[in-house]
N, C-alpha and C. Protein backbone atom coordinates (compact mmCIF):
# COMPACT_ATOMS: atom_id res chain seq x y z
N UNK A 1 -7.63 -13.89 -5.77
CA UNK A 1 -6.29 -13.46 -5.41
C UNK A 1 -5.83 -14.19 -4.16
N UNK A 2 -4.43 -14.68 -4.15
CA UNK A 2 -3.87 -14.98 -3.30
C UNK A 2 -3.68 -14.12 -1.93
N UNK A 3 -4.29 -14.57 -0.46
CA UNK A 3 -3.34 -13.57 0.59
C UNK A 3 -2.39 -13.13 0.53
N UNK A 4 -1.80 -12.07 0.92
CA UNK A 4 -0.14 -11.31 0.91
C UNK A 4 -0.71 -10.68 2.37
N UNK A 5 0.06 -11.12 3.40
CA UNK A 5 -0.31 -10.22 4.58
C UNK A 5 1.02 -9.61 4.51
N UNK A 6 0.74 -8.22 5.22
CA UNK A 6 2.15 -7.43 5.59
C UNK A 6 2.78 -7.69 6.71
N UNK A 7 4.00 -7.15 7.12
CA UNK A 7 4.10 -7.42 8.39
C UNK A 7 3.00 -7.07 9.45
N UNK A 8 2.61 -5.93 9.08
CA UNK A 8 1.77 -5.52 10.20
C UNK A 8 0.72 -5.98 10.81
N UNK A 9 0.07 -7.03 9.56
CA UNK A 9 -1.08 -7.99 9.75
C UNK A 9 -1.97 -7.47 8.80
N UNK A 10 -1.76 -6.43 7.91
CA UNK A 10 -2.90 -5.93 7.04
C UNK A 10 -2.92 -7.13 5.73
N UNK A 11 -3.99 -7.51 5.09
CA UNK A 11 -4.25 -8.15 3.88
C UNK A 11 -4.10 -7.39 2.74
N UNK A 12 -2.25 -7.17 2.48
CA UNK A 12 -2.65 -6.47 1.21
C UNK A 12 -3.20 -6.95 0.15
N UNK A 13 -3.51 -8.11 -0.28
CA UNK A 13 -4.42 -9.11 -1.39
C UNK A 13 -5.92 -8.07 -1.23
N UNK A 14 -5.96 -7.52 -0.10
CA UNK A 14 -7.53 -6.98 0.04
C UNK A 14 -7.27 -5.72 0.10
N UNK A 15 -6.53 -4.87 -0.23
CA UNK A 15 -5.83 -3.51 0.22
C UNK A 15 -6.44 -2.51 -1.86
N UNK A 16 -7.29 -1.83 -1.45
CA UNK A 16 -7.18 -1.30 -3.07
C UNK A 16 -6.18 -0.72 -3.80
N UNK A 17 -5.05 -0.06 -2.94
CA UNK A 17 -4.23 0.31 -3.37
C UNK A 17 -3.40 -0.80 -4.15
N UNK A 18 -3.35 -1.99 -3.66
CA UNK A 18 -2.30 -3.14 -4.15
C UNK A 18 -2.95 -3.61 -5.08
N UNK A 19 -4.62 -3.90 -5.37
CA UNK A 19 -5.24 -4.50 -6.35
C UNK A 19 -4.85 -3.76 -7.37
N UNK A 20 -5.28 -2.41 -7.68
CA UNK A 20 -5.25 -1.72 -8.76
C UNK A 20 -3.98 -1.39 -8.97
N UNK A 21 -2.99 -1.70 -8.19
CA UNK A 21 -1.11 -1.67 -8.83
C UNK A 21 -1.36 -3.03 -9.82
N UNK A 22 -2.03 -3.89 -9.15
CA UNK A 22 -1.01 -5.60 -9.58
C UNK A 22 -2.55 -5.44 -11.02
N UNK A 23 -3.48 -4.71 -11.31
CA UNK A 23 -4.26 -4.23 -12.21
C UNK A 23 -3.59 -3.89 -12.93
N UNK A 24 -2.24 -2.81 -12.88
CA UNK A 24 -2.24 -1.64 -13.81
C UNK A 24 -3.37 -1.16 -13.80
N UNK A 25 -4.47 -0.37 -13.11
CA UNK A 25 -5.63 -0.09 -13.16
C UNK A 25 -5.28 1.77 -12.51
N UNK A 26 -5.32 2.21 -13.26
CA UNK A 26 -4.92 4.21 -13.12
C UNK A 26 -6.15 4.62 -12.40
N UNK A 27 -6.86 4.64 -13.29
CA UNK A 27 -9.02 5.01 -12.57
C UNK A 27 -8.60 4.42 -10.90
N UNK A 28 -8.38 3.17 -11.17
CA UNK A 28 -8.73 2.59 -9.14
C UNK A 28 -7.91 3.01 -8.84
N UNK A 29 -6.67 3.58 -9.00
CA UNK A 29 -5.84 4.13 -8.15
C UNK A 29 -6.01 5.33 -7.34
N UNK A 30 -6.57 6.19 -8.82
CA UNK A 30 -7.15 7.67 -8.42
C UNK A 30 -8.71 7.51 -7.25
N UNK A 31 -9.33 6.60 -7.41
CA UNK A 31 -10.17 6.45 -6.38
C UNK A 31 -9.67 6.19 -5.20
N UNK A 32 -8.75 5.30 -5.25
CA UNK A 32 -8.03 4.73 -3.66
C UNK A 32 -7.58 5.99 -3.02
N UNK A 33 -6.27 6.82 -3.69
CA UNK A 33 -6.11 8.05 -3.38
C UNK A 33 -6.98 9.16 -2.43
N UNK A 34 -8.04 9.16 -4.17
CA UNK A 34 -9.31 10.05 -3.68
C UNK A 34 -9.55 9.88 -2.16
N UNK A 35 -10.12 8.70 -1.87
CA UNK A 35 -11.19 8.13 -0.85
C UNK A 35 -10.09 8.17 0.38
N UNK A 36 -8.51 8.18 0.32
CA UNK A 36 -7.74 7.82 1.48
C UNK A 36 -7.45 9.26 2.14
N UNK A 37 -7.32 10.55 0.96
CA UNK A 37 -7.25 11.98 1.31
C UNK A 37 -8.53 12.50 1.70
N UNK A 38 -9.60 12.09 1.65
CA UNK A 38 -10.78 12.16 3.28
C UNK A 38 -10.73 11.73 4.12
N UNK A 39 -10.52 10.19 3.99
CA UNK A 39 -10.83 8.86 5.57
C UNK A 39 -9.66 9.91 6.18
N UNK A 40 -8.30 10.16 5.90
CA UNK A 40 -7.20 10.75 6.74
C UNK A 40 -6.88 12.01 6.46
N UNK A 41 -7.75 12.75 5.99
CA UNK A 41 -7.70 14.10 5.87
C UNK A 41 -6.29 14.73 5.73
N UNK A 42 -6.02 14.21 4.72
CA UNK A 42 -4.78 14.52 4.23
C UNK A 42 -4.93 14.83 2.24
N UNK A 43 -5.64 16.32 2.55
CA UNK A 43 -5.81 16.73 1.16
C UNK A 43 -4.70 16.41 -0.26
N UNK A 44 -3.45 16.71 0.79
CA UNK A 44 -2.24 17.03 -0.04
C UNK A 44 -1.74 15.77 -0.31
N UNK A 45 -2.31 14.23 -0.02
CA UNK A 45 -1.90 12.77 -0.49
C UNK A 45 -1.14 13.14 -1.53
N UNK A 46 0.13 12.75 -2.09
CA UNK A 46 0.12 11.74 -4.06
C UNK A 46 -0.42 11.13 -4.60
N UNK A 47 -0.81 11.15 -5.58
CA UNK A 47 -1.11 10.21 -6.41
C UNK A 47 -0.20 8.32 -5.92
N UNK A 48 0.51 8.75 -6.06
CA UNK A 48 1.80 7.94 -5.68
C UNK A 48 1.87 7.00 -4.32
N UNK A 49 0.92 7.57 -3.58
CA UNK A 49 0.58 6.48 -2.07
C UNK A 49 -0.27 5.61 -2.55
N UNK A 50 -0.87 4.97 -3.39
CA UNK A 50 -1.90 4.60 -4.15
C UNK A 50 -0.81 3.26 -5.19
N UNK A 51 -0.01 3.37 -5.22
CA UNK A 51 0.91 2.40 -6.19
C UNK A 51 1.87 1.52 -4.83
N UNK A 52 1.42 0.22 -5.51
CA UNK A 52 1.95 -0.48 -4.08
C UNK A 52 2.00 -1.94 -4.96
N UNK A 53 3.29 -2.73 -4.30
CA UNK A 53 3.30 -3.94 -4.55
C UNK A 53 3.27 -5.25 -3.92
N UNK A 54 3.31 -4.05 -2.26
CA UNK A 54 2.79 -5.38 -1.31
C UNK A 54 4.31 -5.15 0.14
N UNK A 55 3.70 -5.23 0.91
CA UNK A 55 4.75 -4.43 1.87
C UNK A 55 6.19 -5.35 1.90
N UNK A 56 5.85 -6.53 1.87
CA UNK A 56 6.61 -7.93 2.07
C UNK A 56 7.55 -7.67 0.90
N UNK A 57 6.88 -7.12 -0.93
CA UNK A 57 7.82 -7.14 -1.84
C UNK A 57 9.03 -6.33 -1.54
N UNK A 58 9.93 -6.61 -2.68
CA UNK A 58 10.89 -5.62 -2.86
C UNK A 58 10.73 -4.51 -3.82
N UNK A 59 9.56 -4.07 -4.44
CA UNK A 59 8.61 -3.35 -5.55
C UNK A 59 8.53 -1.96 -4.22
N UNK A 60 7.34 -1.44 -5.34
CA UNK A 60 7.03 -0.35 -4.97
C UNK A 60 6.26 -0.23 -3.85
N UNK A 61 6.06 1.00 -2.83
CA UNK A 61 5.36 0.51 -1.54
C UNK A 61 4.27 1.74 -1.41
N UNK A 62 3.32 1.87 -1.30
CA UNK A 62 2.69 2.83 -1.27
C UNK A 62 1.82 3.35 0.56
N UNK A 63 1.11 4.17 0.22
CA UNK A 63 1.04 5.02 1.59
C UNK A 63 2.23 5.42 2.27
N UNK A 64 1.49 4.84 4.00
CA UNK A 64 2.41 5.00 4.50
C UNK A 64 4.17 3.70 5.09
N UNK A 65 3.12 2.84 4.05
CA UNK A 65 4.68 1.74 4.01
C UNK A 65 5.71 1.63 4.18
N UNK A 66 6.09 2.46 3.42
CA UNK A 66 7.53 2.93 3.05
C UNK A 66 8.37 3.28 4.23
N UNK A 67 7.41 3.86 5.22
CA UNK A 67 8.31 4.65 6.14
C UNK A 67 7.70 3.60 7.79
N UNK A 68 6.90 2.71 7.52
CA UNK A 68 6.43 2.10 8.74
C UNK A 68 7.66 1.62 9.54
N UNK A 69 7.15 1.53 10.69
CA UNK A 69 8.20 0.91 11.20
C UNK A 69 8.83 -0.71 11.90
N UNK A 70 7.25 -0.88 11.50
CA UNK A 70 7.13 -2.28 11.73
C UNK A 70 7.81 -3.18 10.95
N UNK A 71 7.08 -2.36 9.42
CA UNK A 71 8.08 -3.12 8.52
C UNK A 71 9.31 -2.84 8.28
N UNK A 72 10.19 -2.24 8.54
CA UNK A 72 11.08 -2.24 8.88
C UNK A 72 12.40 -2.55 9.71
N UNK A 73 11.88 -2.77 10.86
CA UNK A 73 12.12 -3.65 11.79
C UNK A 73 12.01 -5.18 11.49
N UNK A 74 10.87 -5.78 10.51
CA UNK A 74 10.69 -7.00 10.38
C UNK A 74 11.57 -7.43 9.48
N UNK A 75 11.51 -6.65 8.14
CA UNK A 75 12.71 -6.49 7.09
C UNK A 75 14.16 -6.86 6.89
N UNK A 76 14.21 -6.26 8.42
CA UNK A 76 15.89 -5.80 8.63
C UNK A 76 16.25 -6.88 9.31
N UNK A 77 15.09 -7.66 10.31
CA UNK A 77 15.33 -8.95 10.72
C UNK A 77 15.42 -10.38 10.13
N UNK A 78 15.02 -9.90 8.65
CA UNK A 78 14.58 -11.10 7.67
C UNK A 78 13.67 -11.91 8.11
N UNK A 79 12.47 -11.07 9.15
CA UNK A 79 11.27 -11.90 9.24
C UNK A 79 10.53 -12.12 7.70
């Protein structure tokens, strides 16, 4: 897989949430999920933070992406 860094500097190319989107892969999603509602103790995750197309796309954004503010700021600057 090709790098995709986000703004933030994360490798989503290495991110499981983004593998198992650009998969169609349901099972790795539910694991990414699984495993992210312990590391951040956030029982009540979605399913849905887990579906991601890469922070940079104009697709779907998962976690906490959506609402970052980095990317947002970078976005809006057309970095």
């Amino acid at each position: 897989m090709n790098g995709m860094i986000a703004y933030c500097g994360l490798d989503c190319a290495a991110c499981g949430a983004y593998i198992a989107t650009q998969a169609d892969d349901r099972e790795a999603q539910e694991r990414v999920v699984t495993q992210w509602r312990v590391q951040l103790n956030l029982p009540d995750m979605p399913f849905e933070a887990a579906i991601c197309d890469g922070c940079t796309s104009t697709g779907r954004l998962g976690g906490y992406c959506g609402e970052c503010p980095v990317r947002a700021c970078a976005a809006g600057k057309g970095v």
